[in-house]
Protein backbone atom coordinates (compact mmCIF):
# COMPACT_ATOMS: atom_id res chain seq x y z
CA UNK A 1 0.00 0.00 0.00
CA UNK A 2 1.65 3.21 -1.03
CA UNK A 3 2.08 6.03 1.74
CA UNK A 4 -0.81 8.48 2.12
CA UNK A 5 -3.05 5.70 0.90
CA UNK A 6 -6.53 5.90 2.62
CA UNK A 7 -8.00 2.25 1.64
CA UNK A 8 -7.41 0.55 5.10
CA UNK A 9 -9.02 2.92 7.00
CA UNK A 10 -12.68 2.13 8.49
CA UNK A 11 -15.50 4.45 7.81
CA UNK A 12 -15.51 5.86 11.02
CA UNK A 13 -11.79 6.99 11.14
CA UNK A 14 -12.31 8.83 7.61
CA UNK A 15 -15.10 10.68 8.89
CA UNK A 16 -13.43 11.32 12.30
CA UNK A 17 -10.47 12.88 9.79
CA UNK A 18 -12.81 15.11 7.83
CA UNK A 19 -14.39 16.61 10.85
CA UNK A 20 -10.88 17.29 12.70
CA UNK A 21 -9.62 18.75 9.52
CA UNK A 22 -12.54 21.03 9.34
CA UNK A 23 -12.02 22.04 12.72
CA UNK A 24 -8.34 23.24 11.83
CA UNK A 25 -9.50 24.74 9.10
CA UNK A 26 -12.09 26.99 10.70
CA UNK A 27 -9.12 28.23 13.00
CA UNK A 28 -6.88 29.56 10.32
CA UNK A 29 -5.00 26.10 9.73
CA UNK A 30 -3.65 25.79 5.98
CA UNK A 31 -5.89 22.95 4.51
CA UNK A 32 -2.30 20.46 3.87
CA UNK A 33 -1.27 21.10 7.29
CA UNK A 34 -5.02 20.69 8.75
CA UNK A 35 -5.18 17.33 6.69
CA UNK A 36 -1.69 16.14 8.09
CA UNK A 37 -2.31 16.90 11.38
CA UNK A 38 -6.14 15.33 11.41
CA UNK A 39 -4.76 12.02 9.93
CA UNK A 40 -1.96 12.10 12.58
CA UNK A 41 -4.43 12.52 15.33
CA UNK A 42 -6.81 9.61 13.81
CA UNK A 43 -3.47 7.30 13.99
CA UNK A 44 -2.56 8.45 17.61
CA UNK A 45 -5.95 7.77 18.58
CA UNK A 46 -6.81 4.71 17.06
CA UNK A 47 -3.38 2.96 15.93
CA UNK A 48 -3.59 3.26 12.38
CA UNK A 49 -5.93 1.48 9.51
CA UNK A 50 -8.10 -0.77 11.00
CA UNK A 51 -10.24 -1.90 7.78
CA UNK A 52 -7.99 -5.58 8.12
CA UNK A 53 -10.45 -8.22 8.69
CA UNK A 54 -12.85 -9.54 11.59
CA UNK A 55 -11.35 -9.02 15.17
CA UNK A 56 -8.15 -7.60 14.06
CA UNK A 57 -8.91 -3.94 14.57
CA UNK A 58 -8.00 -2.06 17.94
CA UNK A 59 -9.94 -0.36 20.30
CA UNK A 60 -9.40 3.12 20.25
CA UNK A 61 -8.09 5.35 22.97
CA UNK A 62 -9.17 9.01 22.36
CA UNK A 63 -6.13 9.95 23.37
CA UNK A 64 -5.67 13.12 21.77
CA UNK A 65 -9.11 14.35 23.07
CA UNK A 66 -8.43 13.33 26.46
CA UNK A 67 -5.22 15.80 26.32
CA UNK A 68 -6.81 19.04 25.02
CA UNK A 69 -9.81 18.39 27.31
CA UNK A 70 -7.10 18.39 30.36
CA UNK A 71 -5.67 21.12 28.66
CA UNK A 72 -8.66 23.14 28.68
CA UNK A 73 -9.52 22.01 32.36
CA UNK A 74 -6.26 23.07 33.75
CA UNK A 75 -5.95 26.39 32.14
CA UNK A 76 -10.13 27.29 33.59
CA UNK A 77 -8.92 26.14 36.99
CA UNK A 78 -6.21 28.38 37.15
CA UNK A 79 -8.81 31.04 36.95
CA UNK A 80 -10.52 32.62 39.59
CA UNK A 81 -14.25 32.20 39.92
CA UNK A 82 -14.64 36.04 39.32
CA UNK A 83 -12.52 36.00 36.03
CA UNK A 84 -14.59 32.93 34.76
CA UNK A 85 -18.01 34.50 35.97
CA UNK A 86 -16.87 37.90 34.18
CA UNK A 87 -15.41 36.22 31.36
CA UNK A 88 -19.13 34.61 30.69
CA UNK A 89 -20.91 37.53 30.97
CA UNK A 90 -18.94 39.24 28.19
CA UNK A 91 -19.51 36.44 25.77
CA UNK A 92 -23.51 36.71 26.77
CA UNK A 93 -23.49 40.12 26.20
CA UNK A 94 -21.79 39.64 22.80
CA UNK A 95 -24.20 37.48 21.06
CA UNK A 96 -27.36 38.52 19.45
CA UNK A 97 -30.80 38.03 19.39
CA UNK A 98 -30.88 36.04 16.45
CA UNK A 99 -27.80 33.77 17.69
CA UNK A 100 -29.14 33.18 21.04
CA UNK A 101 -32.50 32.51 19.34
CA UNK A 102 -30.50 29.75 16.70
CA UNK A 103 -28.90 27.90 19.55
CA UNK A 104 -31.80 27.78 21.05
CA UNK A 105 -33.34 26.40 18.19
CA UNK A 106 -30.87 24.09 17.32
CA UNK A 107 -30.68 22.84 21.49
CA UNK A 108 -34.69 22.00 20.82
CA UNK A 109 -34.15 19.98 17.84
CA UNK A 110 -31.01 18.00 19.39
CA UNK A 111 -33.26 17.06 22.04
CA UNK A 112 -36.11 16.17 20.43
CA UNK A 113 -33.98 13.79 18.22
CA UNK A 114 -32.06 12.02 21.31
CA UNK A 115 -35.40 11.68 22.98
CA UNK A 116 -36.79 9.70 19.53
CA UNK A 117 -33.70 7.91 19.67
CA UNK A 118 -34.14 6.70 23.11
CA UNK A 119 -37.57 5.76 22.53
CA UNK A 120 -37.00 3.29 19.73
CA UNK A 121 -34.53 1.07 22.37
């Protein structure tokens, strides 16, 4: 298989590349680099290709998420509850109507369809 070659990758691990990428990319993150570094987090999480045959993939370890959520943990922490309260209150004040009124929106709908979901178990 020649390098950069997608083939032995599930389903799962291409789509978990394309939304990483896109997240990069959103930042600011050229869209090579963004692709290099999504594929390189799909292998640190999950070893590599698993598309190999029955009960010869591995179990993935999220790795990579687990880090920038500790990350992100640590740095709020550091904080004092003040700064975090006042920090909030700026980004409430910041939003509009209409974006307020979308999340909202968008909060309904994502609850509606777990609570479907749910049902049908």
């Amino acid at each position: 298989m020649p390098r950069g070659d997608k083939s032995a990758y599930t389903d799962k691990q291409k789509r978990k590349a394309a939304h990483i990428e896109e997240s990069y990319e959103e930042r600011g993150v050229p869209k090579d680099e963004a692709e290099a570094r999504a594929w390189a987090t799909v292998n640190k999480d999950s070893g590599g290709g698993n598309k190999s045959g029955s009960g010869r993939g591995k179990p993935d370890t999220n790795a990579s998420a687990k880090k920038g959520g500790k990350r992100g943990g640590e740095a709020s922490a550091e904080r004092s509850s003040a700064a975090r309260s006042a920090s909030a209150k700026r980004a409430a004040a910041a939003r509009s109507p209409a974006d307020r009124s979308a999340a909202a929106k968008k909060a309904a709908a994502t609850r509606k369809r777990n609570a479907g979901a749910r049902e049908k178990v």
